[in-house]
N, C-alpha and C. Protein backbone atom coordinates (compact mmCIF):
# COMPACT_ATOMS: atom_id res chain seq x y z
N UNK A 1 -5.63 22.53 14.23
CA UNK A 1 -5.10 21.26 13.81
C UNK A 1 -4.07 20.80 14.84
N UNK A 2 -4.49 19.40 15.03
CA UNK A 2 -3.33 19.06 16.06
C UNK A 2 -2.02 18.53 15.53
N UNK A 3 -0.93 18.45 16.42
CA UNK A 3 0.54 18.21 15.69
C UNK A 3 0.72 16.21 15.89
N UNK A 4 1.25 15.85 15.41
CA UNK A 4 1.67 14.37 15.60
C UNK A 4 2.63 14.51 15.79
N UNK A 5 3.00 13.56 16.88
CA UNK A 5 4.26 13.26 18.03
C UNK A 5 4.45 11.63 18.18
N UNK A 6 4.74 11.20 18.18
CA UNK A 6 5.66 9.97 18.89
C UNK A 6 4.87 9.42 20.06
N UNK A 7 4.14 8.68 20.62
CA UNK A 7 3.61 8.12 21.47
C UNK A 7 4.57 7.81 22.64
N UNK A 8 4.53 8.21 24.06
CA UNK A 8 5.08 8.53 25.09
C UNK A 8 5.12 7.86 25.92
N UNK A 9 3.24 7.66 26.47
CA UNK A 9 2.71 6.60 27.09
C UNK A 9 3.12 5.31 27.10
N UNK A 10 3.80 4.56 27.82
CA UNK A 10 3.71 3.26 27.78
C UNK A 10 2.59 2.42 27.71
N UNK A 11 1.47 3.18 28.12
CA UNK A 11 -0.15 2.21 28.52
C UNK A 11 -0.80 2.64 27.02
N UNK A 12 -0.70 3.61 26.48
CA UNK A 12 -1.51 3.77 25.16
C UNK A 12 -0.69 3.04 24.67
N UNK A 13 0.80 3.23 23.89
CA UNK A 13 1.36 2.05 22.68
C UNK A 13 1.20 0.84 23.16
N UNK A 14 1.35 -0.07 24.30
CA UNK A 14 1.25 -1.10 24.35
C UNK A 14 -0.55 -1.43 24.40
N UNK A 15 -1.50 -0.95 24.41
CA UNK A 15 -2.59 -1.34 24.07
C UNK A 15 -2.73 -1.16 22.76
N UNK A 16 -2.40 -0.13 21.94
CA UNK A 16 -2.17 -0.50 20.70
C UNK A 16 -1.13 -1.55 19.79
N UNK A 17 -0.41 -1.57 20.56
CA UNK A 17 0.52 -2.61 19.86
C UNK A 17 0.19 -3.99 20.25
N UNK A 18 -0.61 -4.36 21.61
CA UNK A 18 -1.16 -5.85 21.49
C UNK A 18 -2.36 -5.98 20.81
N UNK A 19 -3.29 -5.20 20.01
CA UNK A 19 -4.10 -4.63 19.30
C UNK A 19 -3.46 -5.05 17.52
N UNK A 20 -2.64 -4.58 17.54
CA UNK A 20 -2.10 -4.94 16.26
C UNK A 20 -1.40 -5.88 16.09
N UNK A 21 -0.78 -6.78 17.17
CA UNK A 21 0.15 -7.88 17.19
C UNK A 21 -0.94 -8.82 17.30
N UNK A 22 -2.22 -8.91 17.49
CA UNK A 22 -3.42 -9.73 17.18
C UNK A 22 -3.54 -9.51 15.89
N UNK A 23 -4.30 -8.53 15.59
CA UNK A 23 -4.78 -8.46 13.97
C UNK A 23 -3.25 -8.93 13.14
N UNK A 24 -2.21 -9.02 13.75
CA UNK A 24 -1.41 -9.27 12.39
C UNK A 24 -1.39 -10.95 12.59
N UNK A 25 -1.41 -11.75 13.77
CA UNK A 25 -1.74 -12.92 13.83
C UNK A 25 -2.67 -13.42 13.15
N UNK A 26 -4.12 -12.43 13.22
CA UNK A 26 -5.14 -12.65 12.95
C UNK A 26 -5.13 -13.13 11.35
N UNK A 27 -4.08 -12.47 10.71
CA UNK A 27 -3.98 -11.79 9.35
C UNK A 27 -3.62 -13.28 8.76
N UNK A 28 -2.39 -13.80 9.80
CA UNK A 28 -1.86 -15.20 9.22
C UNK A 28 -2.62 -16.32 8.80
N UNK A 29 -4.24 -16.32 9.49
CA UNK A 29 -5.56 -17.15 9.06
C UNK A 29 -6.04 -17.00 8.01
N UNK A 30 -6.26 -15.63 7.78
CA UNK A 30 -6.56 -15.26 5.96
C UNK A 30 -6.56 -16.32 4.75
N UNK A 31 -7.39 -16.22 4.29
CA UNK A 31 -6.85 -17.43 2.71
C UNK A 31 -6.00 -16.20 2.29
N UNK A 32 -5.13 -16.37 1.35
CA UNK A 32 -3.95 -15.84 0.52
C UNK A 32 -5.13 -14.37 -0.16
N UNK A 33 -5.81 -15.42 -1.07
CA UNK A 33 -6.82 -14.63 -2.33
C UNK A 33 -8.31 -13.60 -1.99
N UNK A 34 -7.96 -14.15 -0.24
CA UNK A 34 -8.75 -12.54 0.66
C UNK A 34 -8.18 -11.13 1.00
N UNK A 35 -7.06 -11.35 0.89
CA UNK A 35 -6.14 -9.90 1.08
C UNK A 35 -5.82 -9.42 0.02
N UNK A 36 -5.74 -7.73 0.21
CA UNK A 36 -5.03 -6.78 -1.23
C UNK A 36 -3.65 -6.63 -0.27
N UNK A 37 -2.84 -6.60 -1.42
CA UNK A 37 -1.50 -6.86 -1.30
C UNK A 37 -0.73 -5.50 -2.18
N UNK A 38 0.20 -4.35 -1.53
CA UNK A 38 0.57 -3.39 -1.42
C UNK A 38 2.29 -3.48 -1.71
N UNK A 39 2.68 -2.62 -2.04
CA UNK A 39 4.64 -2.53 -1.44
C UNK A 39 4.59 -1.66 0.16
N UNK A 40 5.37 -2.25 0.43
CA UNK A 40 5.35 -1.58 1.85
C UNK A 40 5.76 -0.62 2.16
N UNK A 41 6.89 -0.31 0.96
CA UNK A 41 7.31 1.00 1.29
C UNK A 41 5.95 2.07 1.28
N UNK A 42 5.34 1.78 0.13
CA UNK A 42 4.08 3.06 0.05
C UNK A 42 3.84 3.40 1.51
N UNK A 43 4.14 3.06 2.43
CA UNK A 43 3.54 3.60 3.85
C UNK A 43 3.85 5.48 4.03
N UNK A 44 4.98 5.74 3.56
CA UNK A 44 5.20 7.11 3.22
C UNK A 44 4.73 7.59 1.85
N UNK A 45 3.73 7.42 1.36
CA UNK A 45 3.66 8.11 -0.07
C UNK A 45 2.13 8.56 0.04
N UNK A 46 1.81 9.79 -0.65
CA UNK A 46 0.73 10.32 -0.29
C UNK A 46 -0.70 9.64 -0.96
N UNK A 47 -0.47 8.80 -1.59
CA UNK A 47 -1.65 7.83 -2.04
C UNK A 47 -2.09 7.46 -1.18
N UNK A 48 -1.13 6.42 0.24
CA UNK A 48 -1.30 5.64 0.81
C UNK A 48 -1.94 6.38 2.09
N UNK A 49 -1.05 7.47 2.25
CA UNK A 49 -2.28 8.51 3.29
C UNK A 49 -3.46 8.80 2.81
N UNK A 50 -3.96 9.06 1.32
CA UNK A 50 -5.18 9.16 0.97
C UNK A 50 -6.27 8.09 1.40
N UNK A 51 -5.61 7.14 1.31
CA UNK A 51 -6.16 5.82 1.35
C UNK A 51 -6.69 5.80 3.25
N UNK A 52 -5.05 6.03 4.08
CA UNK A 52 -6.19 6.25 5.39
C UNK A 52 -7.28 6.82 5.51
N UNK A 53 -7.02 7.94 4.78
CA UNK A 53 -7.94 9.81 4.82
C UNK A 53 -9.43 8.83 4.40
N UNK A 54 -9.14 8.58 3.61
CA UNK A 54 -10.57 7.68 2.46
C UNK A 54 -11.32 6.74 3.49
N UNK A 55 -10.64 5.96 4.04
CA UNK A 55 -11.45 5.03 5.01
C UNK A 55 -10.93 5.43 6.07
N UNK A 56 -11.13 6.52 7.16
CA UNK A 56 -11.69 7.27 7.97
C UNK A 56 -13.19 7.64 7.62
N UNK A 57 -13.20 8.70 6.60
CA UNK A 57 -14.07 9.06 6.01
C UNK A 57 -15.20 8.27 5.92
N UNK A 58 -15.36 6.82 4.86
CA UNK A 58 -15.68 6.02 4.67
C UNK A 58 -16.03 5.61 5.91
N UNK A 59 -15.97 5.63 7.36
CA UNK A 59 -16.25 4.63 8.38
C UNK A 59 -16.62 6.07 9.57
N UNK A 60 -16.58 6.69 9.04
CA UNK A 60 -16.87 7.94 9.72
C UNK A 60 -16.29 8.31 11.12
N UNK A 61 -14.93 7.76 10.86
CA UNK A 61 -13.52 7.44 11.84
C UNK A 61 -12.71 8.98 12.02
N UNK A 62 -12.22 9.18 13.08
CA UNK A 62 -11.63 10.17 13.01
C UNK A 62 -9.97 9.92 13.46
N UNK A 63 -9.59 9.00 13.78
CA UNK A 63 -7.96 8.49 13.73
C UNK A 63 -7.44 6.79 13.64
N UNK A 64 -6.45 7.14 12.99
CA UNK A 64 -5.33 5.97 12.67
C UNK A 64 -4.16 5.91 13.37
N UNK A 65 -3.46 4.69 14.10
CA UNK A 65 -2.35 4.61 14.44
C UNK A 65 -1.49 4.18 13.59
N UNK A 66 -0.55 4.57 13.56
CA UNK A 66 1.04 3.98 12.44
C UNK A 66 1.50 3.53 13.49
N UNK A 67 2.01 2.00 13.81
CA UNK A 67 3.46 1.51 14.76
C UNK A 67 4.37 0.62 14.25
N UNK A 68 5.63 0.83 14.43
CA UNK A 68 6.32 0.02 14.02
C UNK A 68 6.49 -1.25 15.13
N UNK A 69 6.23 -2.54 14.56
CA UNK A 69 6.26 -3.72 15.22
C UNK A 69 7.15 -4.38 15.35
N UNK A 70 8.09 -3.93 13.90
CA UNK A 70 9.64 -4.72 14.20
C UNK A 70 11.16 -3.47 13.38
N UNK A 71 12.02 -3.27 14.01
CA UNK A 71 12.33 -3.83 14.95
C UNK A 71 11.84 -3.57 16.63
N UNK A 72 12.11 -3.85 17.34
CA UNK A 72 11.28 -4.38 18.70
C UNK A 72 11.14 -2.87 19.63
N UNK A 73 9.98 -2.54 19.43
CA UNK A 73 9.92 -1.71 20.27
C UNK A 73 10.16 -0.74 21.21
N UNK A 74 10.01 -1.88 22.24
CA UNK A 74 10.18 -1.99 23.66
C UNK A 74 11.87 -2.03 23.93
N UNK A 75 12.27 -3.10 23.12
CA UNK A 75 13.88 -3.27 23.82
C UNK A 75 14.62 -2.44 22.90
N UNK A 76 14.26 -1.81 22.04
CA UNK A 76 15.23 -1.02 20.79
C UNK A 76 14.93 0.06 20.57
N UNK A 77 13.53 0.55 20.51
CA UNK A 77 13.11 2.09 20.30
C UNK A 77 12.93 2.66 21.43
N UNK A 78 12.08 2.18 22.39
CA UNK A 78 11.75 2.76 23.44
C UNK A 78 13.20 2.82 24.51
N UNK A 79 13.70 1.67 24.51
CA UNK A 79 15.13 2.01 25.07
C UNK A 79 16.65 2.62 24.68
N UNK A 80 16.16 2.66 23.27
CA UNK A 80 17.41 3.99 22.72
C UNK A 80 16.94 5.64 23.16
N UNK A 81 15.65 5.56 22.90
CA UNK A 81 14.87 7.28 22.34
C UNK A 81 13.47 7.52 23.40
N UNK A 82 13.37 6.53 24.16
CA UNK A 82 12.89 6.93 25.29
C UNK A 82 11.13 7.39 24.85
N UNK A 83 10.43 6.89 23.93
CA UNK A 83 9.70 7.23 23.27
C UNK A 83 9.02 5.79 22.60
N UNK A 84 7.98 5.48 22.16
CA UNK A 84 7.65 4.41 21.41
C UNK A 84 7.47 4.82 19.91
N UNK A 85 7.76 3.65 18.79
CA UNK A 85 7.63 3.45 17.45
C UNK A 85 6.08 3.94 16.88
N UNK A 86 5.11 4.79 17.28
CA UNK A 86 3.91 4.95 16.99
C UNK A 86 3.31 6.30 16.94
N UNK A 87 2.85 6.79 16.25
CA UNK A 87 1.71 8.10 16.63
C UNK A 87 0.33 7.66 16.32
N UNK A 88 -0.64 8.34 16.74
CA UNK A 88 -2.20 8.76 16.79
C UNK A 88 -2.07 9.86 15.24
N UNK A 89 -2.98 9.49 14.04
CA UNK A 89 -3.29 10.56 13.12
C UNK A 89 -4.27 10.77 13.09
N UNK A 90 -4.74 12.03 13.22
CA UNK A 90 -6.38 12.36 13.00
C UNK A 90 -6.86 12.71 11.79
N UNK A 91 -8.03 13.14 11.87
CA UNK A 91 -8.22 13.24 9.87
C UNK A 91 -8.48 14.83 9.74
N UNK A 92 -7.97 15.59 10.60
CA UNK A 92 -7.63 17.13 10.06
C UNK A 92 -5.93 16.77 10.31
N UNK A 93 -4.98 16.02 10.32
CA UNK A 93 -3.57 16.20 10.12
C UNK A 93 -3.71 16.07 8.65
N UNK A 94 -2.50 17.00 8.07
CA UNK A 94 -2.28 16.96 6.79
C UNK A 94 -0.95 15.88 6.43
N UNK A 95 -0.62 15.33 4.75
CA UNK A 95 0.12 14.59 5.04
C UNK A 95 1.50 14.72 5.15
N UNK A 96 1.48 16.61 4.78
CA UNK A 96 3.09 16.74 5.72
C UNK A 96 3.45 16.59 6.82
N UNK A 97 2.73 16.75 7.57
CA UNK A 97 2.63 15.99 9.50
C UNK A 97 2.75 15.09 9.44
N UNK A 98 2.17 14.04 8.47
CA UNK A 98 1.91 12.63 8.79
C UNK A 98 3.81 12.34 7.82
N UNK A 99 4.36 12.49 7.07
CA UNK A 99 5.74 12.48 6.53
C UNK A 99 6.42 12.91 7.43
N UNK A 100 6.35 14.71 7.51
CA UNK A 100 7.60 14.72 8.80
C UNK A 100 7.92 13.98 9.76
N UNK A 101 6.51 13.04 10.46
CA UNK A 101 7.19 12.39 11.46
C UNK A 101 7.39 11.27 11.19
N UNK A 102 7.13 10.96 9.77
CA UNK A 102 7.71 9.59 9.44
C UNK A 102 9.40 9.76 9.16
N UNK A 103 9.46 11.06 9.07
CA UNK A 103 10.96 10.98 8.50
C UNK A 103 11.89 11.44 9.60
N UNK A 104 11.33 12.38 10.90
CA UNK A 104 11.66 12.56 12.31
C UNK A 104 13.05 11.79 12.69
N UNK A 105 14.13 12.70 13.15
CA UNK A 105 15.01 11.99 13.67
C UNK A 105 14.19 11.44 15.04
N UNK A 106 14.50 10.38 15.77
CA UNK A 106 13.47 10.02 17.04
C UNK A 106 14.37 10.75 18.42
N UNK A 107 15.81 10.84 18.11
CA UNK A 107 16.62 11.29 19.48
C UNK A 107 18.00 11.54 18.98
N UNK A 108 19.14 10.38 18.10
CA UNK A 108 20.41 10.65 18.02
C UNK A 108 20.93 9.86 16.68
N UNK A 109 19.93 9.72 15.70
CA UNK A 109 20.28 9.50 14.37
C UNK A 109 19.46 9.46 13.23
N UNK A 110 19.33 9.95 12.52
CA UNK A 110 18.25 10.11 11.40
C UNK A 110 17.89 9.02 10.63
N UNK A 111 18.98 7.76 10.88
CA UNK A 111 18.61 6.36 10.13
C UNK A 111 17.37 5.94 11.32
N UNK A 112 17.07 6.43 12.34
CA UNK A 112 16.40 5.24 12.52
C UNK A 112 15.05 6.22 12.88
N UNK A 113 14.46 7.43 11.93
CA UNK A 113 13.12 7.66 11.79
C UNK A 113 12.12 6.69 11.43
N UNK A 114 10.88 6.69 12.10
CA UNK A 114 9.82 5.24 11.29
C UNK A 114 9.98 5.00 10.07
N UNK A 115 9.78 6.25 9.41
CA UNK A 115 9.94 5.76 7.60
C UNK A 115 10.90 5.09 6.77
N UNK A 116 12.28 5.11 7.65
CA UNK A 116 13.18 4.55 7.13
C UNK A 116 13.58 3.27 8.06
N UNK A 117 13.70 3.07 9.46
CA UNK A 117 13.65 2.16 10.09
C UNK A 117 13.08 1.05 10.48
N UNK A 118 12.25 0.31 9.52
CA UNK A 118 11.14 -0.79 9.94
C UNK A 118 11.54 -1.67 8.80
N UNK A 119 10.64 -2.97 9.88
CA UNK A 119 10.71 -4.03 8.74
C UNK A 119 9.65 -4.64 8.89
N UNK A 120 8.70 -4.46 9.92
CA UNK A 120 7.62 -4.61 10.01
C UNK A 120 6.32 -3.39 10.66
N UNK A 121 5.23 -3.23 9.91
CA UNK A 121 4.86 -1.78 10.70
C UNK A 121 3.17 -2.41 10.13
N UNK A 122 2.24 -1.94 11.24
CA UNK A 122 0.75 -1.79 10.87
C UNK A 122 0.26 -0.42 10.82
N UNK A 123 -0.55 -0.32 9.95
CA UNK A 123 -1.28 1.26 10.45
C UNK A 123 -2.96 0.72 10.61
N UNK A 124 -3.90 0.66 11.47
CA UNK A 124 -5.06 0.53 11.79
C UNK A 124 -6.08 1.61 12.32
N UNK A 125 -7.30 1.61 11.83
CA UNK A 125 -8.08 2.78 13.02
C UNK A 125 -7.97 2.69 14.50
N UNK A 126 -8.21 3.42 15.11
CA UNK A 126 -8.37 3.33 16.13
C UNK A 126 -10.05 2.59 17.22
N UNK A 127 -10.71 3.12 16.50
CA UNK A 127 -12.22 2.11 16.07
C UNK A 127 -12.54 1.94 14.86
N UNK A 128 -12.20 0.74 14.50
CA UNK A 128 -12.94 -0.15 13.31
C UNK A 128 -11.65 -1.58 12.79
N UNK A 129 -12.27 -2.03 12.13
CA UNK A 129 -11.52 -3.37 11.79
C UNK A 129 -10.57 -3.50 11.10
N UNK A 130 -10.23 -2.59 10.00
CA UNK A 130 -9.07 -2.92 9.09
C UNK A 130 -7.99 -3.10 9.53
N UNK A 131 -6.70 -3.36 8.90
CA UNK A 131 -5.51 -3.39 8.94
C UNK A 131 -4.88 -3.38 7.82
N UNK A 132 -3.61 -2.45 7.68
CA UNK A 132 -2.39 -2.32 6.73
C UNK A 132 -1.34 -3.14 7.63
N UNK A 133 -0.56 -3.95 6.66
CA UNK A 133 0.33 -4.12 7.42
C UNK A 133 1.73 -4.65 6.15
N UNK A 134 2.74 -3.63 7.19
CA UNK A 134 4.03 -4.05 5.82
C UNK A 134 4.90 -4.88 6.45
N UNK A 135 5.52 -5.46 5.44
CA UNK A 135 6.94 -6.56 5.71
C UNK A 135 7.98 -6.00 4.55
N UNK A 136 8.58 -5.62 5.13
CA UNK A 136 9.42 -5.28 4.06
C UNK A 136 10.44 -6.24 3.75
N UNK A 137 10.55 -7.19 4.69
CA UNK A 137 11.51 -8.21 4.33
C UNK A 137 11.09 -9.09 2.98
N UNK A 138 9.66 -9.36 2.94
CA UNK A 138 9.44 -9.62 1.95
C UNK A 138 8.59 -8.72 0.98
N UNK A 139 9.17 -7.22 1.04
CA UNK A 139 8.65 -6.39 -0.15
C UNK A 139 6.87 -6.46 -0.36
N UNK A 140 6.53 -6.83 0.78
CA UNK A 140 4.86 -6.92 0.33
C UNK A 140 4.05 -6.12 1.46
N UNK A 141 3.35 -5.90 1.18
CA UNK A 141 2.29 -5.44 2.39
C UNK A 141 1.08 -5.96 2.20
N UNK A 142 -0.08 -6.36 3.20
CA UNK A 142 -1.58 -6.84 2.85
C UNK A 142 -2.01 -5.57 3.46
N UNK A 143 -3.46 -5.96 3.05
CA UNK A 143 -4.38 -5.27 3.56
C UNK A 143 -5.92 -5.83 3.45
N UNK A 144 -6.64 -5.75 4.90
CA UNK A 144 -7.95 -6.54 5.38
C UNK A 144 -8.74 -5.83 5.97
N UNK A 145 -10.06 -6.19 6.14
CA UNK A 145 -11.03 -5.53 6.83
C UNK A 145 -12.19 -6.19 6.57
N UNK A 146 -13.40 -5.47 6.85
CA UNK A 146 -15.24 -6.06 6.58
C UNK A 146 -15.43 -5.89 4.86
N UNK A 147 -15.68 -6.80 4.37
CA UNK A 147 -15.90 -6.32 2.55
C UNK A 147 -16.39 -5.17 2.17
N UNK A 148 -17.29 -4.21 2.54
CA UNK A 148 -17.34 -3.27 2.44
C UNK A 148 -16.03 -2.00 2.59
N UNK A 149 -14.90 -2.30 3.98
CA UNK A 149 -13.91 -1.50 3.36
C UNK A 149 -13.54 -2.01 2.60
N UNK A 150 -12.89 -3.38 2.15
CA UNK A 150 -12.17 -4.01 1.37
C UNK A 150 -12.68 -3.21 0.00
N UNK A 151 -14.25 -3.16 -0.34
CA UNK A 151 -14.79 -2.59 -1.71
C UNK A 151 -13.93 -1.24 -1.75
N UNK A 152 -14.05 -0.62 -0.88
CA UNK A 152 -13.95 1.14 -0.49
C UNK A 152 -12.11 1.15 -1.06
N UNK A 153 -11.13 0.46 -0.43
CA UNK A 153 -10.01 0.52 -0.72
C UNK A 153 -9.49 0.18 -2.00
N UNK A 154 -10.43 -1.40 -2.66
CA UNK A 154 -10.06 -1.64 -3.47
C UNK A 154 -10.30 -0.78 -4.38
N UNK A 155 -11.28 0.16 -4.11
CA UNK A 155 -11.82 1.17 -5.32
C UNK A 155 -10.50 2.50 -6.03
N UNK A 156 -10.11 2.59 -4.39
CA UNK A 156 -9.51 4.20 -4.31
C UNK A 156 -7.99 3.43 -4.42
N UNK A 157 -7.21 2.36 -4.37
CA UNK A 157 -5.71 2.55 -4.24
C UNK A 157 -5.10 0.96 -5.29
N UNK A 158 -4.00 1.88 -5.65
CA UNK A 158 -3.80 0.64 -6.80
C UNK A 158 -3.20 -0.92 -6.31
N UNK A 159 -3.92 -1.55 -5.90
CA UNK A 159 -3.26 -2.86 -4.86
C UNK A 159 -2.39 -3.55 -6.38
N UNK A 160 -1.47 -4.79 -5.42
CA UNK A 160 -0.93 -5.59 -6.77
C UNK A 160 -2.43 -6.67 -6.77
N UNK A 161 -2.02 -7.59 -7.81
CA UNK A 161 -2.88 -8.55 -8.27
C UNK A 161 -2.96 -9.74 -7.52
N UNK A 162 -1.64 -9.93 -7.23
CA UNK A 162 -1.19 -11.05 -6.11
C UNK A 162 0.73 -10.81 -5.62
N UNK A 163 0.38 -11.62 -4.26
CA UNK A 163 1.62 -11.44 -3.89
C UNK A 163 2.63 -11.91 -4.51
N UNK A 164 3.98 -11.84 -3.77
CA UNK A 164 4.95 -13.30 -4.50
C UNK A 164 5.01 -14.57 -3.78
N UNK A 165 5.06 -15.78 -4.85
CA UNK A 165 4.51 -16.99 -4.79
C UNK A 165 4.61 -17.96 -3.21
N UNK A 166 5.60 -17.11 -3.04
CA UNK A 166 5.84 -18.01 -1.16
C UNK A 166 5.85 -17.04 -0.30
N UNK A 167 5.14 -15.82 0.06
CA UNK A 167 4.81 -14.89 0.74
C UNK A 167 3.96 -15.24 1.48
N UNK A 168 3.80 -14.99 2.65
CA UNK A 168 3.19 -15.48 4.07
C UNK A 168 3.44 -14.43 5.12
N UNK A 169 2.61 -14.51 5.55
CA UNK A 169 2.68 -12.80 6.43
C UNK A 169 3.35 -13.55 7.70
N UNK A 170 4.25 -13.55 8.49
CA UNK A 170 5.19 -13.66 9.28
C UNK A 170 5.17 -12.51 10.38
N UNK A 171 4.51 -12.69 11.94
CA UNK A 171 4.20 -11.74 12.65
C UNK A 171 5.58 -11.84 13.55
């Protein structure tokens, strides 16, 4: 089993992160009543890893990236901790790997591990279409893909019914 680490590379996170800074644009086109809509915190709770685990599986995928998109990267994470806001999860990591490093001090303070430091974060495959994506500013998270995952997720994880009434995904 491999360990999850913190993404290093400048050329892998930033192809993943203009990767996800599309799909979350992408996301803003959506009609409202096409997306399942989440709390964002769940990004650490082991449902919500089931839910990757499930559609991996389901798509016969073998990894997911987690990155945090806001706060900024490049000028705040990568230049405090020398490291980028993201790991690679495969689908033999278990989800204490996938927690510890959500909860990971990154270099010189424990407030600003992923799990507790974001206000905006996607988790996506690495090949295939979906997207999670949280805002915590406004307490919501969506979630999108081909109707077939959409069936697959909606099956396995308890989405809300609808968002709140002036919620707009804000990239």
């Amino acid at each position: 089993m491999t360990e999850i680490d913190f993404i290093h590379e400048c050329s892998a996170f930033t192809a993943l992160w203009q990767r996800a800074t599309a799909n979350v644009q992408l996301l803003t086109t959506v009609p409202r009543e096409e997306l399942l809509y989440f709390d964002p915190i769940d990004i650490a709770t082991l449902k919500f890893f089931e839910l990757g685990q499930t559609l991996l599986a389901f798509e016969n995928a073998t990894d997911f990236a987690t990155l945090i998109l806001k706060p900024d990267p490049f000028k705040y994470f990568h230049h405090h901790f020398g490291k980028y806001p993201g790991f690679v999860h495969r689908s033999g990591n278990t989800y204490s790997q996938f927690f510890e490093l959500m909860m990971r001090d990154p270099g010189d303070n424990i407030a600003d591990a992923l799990g507790v430091n974001h206000e905006h974060y996607v988790i996506m495959p690495i090949k295939g279409d979906w997207i999670a994506f949280g805002d915590r500013s406004w307490d919501t998270g969506v979630f999108y893909g081909p109707p077939d995952v959409m069936e697959c997720a909606r099956d396995f994880y308890p989405f809300f019914i609808a968002p709140p009434e002036q919620f707009k995904v804000e990239p």
